[in-house]
N, C-alpha and C. Protein backbone atom coordinates (compact mmCIF):
# COMPACT_ATOMS: atom_id res chain seq x y z
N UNK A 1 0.85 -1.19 0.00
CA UNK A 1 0.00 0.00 0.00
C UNK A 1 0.89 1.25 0.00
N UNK A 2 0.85 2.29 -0.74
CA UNK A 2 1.03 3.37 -0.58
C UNK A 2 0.47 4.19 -0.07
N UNK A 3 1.62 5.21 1.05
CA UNK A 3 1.11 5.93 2.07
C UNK A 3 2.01 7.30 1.97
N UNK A 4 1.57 8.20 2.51
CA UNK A 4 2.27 9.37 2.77
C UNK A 4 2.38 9.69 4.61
N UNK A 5 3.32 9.52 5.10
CA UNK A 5 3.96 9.75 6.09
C UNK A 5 3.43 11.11 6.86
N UNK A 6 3.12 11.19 8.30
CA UNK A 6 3.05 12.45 8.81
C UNK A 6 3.81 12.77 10.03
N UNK A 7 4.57 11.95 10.18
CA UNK A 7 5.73 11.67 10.95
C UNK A 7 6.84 11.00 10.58
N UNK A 8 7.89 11.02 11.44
CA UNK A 8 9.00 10.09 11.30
C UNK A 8 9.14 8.75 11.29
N UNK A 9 9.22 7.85 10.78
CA UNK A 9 9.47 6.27 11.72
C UNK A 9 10.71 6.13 11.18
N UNK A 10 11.78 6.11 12.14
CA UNK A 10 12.60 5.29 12.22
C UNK A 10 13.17 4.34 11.47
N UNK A 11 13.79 4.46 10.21
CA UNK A 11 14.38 3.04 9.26
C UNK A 11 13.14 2.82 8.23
N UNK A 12 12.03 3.78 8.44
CA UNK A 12 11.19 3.52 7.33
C UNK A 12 11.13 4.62 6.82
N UNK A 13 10.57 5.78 7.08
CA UNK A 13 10.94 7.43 6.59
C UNK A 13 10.27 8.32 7.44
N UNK A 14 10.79 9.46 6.28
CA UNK A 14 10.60 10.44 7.29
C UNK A 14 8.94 11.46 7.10
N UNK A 15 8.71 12.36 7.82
CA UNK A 15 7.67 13.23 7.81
C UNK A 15 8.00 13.62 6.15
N UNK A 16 6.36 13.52 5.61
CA UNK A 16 6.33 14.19 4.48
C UNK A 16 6.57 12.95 2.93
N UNK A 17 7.34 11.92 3.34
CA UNK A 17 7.37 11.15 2.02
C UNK A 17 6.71 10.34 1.81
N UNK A 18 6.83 9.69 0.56
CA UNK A 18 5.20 8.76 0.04
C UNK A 18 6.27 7.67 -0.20
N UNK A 19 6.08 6.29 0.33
CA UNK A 19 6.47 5.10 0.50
C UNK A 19 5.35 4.48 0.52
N UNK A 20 6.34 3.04 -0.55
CA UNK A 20 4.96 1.79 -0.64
C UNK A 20 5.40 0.35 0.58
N UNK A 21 4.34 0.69 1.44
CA UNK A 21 4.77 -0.17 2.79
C UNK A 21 3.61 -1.85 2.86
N UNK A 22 4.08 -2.64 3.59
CA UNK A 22 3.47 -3.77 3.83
C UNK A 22 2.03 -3.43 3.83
N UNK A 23 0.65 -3.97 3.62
CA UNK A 23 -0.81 -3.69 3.89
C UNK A 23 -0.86 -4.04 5.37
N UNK A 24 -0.36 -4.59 6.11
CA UNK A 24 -0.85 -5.04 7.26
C UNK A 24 0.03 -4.25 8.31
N UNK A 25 1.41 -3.53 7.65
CA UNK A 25 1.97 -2.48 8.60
C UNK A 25 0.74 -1.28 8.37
N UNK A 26 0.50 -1.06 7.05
CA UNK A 26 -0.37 -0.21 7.20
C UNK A 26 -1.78 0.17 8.07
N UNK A 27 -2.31 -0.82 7.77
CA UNK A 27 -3.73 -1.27 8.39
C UNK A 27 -3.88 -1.26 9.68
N UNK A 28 -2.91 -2.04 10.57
CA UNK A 28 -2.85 -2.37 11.55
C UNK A 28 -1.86 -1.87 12.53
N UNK A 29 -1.03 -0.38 11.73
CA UNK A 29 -0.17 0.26 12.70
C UNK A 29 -0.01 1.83 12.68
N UNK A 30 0.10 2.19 11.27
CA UNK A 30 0.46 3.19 10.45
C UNK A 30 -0.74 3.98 10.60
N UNK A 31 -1.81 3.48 10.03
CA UNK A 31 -3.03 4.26 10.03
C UNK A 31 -3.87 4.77 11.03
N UNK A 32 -4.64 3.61 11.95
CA UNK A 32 -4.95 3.73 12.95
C UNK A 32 -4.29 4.74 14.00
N UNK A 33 -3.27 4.44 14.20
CA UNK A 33 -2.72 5.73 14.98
C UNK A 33 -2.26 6.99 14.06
N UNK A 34 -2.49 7.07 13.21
CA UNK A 34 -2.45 8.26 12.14
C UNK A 34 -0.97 8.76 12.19
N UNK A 35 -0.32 7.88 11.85
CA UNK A 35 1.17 7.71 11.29
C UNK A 35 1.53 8.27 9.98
N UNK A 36 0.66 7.79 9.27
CA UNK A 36 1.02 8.10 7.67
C UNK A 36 -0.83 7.40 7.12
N UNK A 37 -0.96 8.28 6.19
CA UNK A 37 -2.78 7.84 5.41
C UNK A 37 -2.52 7.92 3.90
N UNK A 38 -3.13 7.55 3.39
CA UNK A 38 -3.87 7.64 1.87
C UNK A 38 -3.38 8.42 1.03
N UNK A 39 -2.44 8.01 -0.34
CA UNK A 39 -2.27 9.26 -1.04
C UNK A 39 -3.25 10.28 -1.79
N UNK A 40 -3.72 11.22 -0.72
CA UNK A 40 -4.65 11.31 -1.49
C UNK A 40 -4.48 13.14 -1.49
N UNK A 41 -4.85 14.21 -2.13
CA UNK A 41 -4.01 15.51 -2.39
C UNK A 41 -4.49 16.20 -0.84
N UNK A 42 -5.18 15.72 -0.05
CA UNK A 42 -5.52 16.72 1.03
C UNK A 42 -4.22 16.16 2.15
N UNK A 43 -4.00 15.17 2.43
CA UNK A 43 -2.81 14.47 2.94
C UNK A 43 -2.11 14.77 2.60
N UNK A 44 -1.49 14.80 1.00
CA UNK A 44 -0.36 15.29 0.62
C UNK A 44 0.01 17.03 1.31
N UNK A 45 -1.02 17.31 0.95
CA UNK A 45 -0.91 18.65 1.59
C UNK A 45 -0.63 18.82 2.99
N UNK A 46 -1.17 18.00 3.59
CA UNK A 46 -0.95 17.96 5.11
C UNK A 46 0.33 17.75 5.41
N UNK A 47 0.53 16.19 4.68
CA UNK A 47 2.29 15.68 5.40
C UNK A 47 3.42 17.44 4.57
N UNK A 48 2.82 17.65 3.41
CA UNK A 48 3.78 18.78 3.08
C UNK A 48 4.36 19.96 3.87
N UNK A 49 3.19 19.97 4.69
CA UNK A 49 2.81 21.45 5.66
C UNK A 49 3.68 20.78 6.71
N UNK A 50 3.52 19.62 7.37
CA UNK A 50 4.46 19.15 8.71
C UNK A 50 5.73 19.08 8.17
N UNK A 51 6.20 18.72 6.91
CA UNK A 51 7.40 18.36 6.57
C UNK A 51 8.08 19.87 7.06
N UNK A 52 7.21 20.81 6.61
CA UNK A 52 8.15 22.04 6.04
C UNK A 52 8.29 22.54 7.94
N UNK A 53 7.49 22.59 8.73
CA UNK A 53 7.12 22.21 9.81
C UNK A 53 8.32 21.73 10.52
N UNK A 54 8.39 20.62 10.40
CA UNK A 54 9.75 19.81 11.07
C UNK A 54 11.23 20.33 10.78
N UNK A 55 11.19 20.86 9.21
CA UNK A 55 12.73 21.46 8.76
C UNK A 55 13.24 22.34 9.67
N UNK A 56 11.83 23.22 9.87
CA UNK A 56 12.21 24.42 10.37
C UNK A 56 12.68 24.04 11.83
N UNK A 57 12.16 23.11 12.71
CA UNK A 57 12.36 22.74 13.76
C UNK A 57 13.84 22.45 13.95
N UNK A 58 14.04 21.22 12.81
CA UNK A 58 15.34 20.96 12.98
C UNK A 58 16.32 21.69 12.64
N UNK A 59 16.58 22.38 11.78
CA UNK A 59 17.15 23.43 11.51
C UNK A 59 17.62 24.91 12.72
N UNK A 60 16.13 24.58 13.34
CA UNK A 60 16.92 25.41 14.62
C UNK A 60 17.23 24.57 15.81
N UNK A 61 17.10 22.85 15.91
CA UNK A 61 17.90 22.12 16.57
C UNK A 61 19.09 22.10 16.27
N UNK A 62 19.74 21.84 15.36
CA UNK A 62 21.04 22.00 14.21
C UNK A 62 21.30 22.84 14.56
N UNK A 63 21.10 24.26 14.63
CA UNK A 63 22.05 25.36 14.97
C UNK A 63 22.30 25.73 16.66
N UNK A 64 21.32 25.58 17.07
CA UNK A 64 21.64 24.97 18.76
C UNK A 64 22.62 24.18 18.64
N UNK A 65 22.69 22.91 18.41
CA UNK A 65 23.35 22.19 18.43
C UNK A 65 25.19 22.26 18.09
N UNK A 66 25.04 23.17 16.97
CA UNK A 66 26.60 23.57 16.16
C UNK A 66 27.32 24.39 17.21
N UNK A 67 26.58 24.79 18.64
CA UNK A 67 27.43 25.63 19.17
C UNK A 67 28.15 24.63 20.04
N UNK A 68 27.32 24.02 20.47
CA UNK A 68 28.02 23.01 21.42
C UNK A 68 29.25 22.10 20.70
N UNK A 69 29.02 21.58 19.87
CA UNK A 69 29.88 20.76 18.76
C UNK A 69 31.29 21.68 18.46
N UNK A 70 31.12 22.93 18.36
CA UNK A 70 31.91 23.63 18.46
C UNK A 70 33.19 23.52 19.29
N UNK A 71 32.11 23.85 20.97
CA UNK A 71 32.90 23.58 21.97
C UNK A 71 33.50 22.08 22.45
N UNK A 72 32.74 21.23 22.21
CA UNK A 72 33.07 19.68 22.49
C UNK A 72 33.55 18.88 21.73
N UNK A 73 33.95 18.85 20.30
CA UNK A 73 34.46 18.33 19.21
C UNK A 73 35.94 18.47 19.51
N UNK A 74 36.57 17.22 19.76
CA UNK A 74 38.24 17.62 19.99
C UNK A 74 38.34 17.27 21.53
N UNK A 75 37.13 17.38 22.89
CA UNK A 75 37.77 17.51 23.78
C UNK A 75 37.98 16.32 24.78
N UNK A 76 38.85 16.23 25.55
CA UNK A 76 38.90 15.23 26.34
C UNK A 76 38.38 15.19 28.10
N UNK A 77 37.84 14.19 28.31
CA UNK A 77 37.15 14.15 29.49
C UNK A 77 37.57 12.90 30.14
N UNK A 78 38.54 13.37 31.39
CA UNK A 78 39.25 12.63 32.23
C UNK A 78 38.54 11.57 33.38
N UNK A 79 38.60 10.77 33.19
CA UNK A 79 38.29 10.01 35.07
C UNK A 79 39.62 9.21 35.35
N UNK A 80 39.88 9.71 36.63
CA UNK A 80 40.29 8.45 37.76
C UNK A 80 39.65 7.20 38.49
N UNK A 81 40.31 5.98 38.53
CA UNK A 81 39.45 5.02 38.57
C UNK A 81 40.28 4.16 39.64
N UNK A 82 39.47 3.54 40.48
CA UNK A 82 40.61 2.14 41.46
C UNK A 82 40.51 1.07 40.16
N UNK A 83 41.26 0.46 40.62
CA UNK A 83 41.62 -0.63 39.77
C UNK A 83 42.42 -2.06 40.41
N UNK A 84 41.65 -3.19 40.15
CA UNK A 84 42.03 -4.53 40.54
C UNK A 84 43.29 -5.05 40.09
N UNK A 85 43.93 -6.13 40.81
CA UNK A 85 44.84 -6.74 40.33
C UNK A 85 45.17 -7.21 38.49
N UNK A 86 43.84 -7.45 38.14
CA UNK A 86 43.79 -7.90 36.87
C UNK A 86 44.05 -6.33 36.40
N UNK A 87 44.08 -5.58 36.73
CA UNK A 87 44.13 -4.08 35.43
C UNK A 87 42.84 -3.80 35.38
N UNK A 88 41.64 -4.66 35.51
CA UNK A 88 40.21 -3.76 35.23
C UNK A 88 39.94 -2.82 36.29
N UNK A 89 39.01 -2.39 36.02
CA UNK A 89 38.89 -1.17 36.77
C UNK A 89 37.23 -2.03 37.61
N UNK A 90 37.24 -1.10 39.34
CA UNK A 90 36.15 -1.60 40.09
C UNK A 90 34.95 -0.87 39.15
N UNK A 91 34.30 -1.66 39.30
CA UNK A 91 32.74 -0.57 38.50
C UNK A 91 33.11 -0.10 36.59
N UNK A 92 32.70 0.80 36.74
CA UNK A 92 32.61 0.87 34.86
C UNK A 92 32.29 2.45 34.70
N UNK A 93 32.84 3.06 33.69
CA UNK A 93 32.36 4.84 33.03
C UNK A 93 31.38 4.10 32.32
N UNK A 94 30.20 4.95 32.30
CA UNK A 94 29.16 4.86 31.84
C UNK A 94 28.65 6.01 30.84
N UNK A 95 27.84 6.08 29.62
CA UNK A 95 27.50 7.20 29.28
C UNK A 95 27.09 8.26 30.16
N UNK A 96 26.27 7.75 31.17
CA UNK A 96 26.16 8.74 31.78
C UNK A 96 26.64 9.34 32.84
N UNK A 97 28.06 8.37 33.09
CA UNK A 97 29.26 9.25 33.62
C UNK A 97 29.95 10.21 32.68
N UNK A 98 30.12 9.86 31.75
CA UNK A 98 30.49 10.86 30.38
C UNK A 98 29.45 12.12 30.54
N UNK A 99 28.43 12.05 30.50
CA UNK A 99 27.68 13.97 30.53
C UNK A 99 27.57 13.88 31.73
N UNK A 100 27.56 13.34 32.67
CA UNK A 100 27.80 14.14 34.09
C UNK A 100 29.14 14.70 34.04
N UNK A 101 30.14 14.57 33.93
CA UNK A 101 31.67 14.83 33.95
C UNK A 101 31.30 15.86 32.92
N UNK A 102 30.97 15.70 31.44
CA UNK A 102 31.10 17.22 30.80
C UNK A 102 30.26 18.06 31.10
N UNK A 103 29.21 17.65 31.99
CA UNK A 103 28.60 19.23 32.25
C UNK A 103 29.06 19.78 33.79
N UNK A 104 29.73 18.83 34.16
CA UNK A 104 30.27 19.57 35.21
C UNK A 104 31.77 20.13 34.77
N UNK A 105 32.53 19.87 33.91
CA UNK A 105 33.74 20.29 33.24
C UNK A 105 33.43 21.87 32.04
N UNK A 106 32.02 21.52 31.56
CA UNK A 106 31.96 22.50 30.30
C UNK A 106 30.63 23.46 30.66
N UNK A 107 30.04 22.89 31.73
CA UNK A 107 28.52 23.41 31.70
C UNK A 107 27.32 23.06 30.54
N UNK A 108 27.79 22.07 29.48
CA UNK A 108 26.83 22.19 28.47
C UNK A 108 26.40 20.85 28.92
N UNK A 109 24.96 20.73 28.70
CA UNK A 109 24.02 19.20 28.81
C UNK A 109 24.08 18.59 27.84
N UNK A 110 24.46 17.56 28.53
CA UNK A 110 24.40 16.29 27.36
C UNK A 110 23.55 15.05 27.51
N UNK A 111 22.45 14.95 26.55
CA UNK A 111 21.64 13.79 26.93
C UNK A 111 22.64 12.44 26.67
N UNK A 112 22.84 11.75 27.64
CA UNK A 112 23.32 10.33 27.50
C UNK A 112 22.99 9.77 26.45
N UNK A 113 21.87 9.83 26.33
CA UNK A 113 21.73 8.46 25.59
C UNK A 113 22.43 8.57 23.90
N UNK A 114 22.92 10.03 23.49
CA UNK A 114 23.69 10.59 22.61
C UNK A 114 24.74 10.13 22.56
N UNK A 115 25.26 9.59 23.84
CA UNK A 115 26.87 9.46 23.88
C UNK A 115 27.13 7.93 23.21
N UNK A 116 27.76 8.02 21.87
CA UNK A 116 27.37 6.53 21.56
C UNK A 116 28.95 5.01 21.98
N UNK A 117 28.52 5.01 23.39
CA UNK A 117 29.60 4.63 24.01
C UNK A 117 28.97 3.04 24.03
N UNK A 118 29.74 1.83 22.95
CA UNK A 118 29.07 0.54 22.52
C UNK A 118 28.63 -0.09 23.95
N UNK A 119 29.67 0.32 24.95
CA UNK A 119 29.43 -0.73 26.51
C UNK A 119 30.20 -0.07 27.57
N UNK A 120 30.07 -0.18 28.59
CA UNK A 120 30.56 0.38 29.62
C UNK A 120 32.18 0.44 29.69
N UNK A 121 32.95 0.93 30.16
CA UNK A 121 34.85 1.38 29.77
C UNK A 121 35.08 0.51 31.00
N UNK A 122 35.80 -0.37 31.17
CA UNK A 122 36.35 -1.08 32.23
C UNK A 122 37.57 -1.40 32.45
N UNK A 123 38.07 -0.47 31.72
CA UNK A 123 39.65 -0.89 31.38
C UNK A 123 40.62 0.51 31.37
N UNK A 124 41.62 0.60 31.71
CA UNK A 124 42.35 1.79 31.77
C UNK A 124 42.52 2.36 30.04
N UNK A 125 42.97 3.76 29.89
CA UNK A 125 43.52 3.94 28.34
C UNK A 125 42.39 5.28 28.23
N UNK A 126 42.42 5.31 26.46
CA UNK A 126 41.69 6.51 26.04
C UNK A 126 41.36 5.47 25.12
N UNK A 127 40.00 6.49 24.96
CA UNK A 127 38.94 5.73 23.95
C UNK A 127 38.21 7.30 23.05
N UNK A 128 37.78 6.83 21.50
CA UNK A 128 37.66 8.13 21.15
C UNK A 128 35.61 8.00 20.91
N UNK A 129 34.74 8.51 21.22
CA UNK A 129 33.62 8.14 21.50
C UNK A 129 33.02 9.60 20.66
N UNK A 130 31.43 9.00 19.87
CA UNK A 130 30.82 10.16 19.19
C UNK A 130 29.77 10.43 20.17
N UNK A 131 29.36 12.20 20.15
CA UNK A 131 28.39 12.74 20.91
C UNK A 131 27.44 12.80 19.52
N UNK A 132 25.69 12.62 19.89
CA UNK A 132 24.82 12.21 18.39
C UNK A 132 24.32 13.81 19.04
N UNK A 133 24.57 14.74 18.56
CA UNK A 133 23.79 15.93 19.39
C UNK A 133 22.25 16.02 18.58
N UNK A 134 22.12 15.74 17.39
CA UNK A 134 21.23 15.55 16.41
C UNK A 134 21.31 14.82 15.22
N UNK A 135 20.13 14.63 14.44
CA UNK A 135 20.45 13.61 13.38
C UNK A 135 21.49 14.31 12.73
N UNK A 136 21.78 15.44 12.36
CA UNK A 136 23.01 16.17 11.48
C UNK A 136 24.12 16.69 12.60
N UNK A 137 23.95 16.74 13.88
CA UNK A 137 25.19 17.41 14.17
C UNK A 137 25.92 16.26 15.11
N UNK A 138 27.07 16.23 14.80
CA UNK A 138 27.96 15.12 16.08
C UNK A 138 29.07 15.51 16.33
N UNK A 139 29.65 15.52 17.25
CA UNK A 139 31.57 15.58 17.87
C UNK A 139 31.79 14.11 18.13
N UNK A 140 33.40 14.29 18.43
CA UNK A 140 33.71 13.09 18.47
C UNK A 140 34.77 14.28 19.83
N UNK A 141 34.82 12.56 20.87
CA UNK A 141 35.79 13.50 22.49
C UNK A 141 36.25 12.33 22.44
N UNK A 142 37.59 12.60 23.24
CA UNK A 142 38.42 11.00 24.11
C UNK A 142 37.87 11.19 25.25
N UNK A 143 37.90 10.24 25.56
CA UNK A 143 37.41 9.60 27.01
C UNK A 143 39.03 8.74 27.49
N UNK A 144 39.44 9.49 28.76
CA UNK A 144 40.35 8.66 29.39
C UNK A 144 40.26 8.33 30.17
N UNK A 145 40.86 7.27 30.83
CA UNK A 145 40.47 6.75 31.91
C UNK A 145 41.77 5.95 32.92
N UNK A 146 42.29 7.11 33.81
CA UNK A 146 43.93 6.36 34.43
C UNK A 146 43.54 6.39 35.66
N UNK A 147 44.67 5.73 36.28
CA UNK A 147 44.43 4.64 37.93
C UNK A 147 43.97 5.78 38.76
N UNK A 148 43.76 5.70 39.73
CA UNK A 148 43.60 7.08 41.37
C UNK A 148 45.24 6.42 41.72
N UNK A 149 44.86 7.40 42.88
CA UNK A 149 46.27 7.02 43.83
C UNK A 149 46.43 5.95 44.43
N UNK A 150 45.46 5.20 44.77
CA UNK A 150 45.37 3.77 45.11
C UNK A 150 46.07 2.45 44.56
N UNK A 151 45.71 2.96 43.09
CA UNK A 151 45.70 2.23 42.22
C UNK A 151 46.95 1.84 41.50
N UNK A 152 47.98 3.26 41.19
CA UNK A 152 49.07 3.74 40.79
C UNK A 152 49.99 2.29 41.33
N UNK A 153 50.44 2.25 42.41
CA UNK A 153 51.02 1.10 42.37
C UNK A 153 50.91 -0.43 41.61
N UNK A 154 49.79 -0.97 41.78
CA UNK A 154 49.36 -2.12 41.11
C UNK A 154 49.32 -2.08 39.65
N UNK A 155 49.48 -0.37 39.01
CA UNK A 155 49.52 -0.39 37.87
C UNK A 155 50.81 -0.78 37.04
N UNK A 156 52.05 0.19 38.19
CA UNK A 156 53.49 -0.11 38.06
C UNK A 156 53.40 -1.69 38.15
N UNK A 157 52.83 -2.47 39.00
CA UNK A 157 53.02 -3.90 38.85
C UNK A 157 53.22 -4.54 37.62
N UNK A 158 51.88 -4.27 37.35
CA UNK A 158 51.42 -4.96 36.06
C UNK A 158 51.95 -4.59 35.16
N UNK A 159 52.50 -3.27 34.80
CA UNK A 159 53.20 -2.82 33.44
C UNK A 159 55.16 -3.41 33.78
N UNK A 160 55.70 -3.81 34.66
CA UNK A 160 57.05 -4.79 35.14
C UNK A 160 56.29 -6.22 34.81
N UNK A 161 55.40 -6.91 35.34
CA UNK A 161 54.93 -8.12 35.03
C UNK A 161 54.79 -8.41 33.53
N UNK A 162 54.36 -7.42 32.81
CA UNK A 162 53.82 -7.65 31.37
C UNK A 162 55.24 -7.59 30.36
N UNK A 163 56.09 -6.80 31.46
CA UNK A 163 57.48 -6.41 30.23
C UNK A 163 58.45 -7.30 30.23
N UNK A 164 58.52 -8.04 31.70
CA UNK A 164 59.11 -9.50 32.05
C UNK A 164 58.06 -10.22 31.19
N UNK A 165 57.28 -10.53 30.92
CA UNK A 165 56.96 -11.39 29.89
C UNK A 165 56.74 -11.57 28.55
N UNK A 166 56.64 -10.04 28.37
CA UNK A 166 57.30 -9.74 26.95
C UNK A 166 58.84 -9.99 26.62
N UNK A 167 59.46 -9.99 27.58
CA UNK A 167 60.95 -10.32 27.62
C UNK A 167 61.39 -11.51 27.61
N UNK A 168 60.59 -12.28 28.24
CA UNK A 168 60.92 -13.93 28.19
C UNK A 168 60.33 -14.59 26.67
N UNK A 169 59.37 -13.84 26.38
CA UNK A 169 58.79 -14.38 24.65
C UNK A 169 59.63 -14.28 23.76
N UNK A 170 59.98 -12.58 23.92
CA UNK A 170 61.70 -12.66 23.37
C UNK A 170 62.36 -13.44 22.85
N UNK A 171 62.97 -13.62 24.10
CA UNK A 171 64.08 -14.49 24.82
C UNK A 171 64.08 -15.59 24.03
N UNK A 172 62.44 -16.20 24.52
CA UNK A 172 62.20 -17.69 23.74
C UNK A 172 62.21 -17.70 22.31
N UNK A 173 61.87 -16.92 21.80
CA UNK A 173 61.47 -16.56 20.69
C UNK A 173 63.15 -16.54 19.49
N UNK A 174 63.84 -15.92 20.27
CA UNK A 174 65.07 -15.88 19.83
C UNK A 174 66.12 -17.06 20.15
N UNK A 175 65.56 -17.95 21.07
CA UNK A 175 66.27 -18.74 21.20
C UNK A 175 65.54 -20.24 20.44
N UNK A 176 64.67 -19.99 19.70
CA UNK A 176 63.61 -21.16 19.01
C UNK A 176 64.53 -20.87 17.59
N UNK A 177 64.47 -19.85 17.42
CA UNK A 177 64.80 -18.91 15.86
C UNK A 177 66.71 -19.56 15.76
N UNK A 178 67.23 -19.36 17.05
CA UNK A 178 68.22 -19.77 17.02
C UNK A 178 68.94 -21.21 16.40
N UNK A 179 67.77 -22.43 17.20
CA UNK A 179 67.79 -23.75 17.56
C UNK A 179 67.69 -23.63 16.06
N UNK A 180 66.56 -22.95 15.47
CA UNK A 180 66.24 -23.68 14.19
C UNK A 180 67.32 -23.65 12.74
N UNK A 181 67.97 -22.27 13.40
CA UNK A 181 68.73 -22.12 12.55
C UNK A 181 69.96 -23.23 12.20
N UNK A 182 70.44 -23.44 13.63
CA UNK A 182 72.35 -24.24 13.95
C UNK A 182 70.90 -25.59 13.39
N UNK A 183 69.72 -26.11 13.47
CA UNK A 183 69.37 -27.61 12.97
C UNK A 183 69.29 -27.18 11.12
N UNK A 184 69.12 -26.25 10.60
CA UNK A 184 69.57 -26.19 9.14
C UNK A 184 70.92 -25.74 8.48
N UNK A 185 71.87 -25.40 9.60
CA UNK A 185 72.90 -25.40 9.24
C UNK A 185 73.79 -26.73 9.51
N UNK A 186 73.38 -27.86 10.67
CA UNK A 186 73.72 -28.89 10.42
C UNK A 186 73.20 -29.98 9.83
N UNK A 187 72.02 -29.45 9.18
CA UNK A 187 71.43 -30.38 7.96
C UNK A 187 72.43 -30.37 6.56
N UNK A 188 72.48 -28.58 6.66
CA UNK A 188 72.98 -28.45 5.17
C UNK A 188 74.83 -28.99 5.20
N UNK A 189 75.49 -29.07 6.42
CA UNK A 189 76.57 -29.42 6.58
C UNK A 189 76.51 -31.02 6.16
N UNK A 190 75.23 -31.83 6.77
CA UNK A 190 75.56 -33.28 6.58
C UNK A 190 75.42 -33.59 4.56
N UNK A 191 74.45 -33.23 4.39
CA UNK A 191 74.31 -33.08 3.17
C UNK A 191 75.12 -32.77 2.26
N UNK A 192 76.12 -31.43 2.60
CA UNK A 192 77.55 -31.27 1.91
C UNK A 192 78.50 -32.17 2.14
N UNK A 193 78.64 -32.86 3.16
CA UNK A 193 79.45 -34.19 3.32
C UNK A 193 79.25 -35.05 2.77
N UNK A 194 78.09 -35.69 2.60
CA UNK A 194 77.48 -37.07 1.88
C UNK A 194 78.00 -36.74 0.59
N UNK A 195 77.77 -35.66 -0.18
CA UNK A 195 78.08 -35.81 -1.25
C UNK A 195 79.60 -35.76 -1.77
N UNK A 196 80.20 -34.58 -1.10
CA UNK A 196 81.38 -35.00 -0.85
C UNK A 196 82.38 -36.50 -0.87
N UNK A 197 81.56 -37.43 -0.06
CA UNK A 197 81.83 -38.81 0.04
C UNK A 197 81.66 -39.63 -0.93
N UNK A 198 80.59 -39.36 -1.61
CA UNK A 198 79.57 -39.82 -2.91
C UNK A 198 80.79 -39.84 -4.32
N UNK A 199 81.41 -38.13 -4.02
CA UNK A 199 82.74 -37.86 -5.12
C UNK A 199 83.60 -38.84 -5.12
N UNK A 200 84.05 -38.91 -3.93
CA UNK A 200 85.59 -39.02 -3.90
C UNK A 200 85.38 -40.90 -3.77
N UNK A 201 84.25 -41.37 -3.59
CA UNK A 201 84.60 -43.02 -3.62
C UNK A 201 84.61 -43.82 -4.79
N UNK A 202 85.46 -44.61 -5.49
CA UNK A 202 85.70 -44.95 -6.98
C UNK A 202 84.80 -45.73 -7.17
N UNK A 203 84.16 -45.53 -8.66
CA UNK A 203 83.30 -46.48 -9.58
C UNK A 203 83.64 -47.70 -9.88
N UNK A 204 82.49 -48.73 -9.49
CA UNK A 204 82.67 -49.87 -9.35
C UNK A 204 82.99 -50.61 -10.81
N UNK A 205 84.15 -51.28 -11.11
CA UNK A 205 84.16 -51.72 -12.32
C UNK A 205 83.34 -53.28 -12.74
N UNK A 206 83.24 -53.37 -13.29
CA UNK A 206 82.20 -54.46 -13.89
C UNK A 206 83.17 -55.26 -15.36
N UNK A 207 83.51 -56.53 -14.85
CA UNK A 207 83.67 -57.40 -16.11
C UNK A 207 83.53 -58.40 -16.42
N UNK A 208 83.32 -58.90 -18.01
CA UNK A 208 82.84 -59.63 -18.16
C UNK A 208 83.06 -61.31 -18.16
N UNK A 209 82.27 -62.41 -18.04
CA UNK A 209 82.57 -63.65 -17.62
C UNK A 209 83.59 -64.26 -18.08
């Protein structure tokens, strides 16, 4: 069925366009709640009037929006964290530790659920994360995240633990590389001998009865 839209949906379209959708999305979702109706010129006119309607809306969401993007595009937003033996960190940054921290760092609000952070940060480092301020406007901030004072020690641990074992892989590593080498250099030594031997021993003569 073809319909003309008087709102948004999500992955199907937007306010104002004429899409040919399932009969039974229509019938039984679209219409009834007066989603999108009938192509028919008084509708058209209608979804036209909301379309132009919504631009204007967004358009001055968008420019709200460009100021902040302005200021937050580029910036970094620090936490200190305890942290366990393993290197993870107790608890987790959350999006909505991310706009609590920038509006207490920048003063500007940030709805969480914008912050498109895939899963909670549980791990020390920087991470580079997009703010969705609107469908057209976004920044992109690091998010870091290093030990407290607590923590600082166990971190020194683990970064001596990890370099001793990067050191012993090494080690092994160079000493495998080694082995393998002196076993093809005394391959290729036996091999130059045999033949060697092969030269120098005289051809068997053969005669007859």
């Amino acid at each position: 069925m073809k319909v003309v839209f008087f709102e948004d949906v999500e992955g199907t379209a937007q306010v104002g366009e004429v899409k040919v959708v399932k009969n039974g999305f229509a019938r039984n979702f679209l219409l009834p709640r007066g989603i999108a109706g009938p192509v028919t010129p008084p509708n058209l006119q209608r979804a036209n009037s909301l379309a132009e309607k919504e631009a204007r809306r967004q358009a001055k969401l968008d420019g709200e929006a460009e100021v902040h993007r302005e200021r937050l595009d580029g910036y970094t937003v620090s936490f200190e964290a305890r942290v366990g033996e393993t290197g993870r960190l107790y608890g987790s940054v959350t999006s909505r530790d991310v706009a609590q921290k920038l509006e207490e760092s920048t003063g500007i609000e940030v709805d969480s659920r914008g912050i498109l952070l895939a899963e909670p940060i549980r791990e020390l480092g920087s991470k580079s994360v997009t703010i969705r301020f609107t469908r057209n406007v976004s920044a992109e901030i690091t998010i870091t995240v290093d030990p407290d004072e607590d923590s600082k020690e166990i971190v020194e641990q683990l970064k001596a633990k990890q370099a001793e074992e990067e050191a012993a892989a090494a080690a092994a590593e160079a000493a495998a590389a080694e082995a393998a080498a002196a076993a093809a250099e005394a391959e290729a030594q036996a091999e130059t001998t045999a033949t060697e031997e092969d030269a120098e021993s005289p051809a068997e003569e053969t005669t007859d009865g």
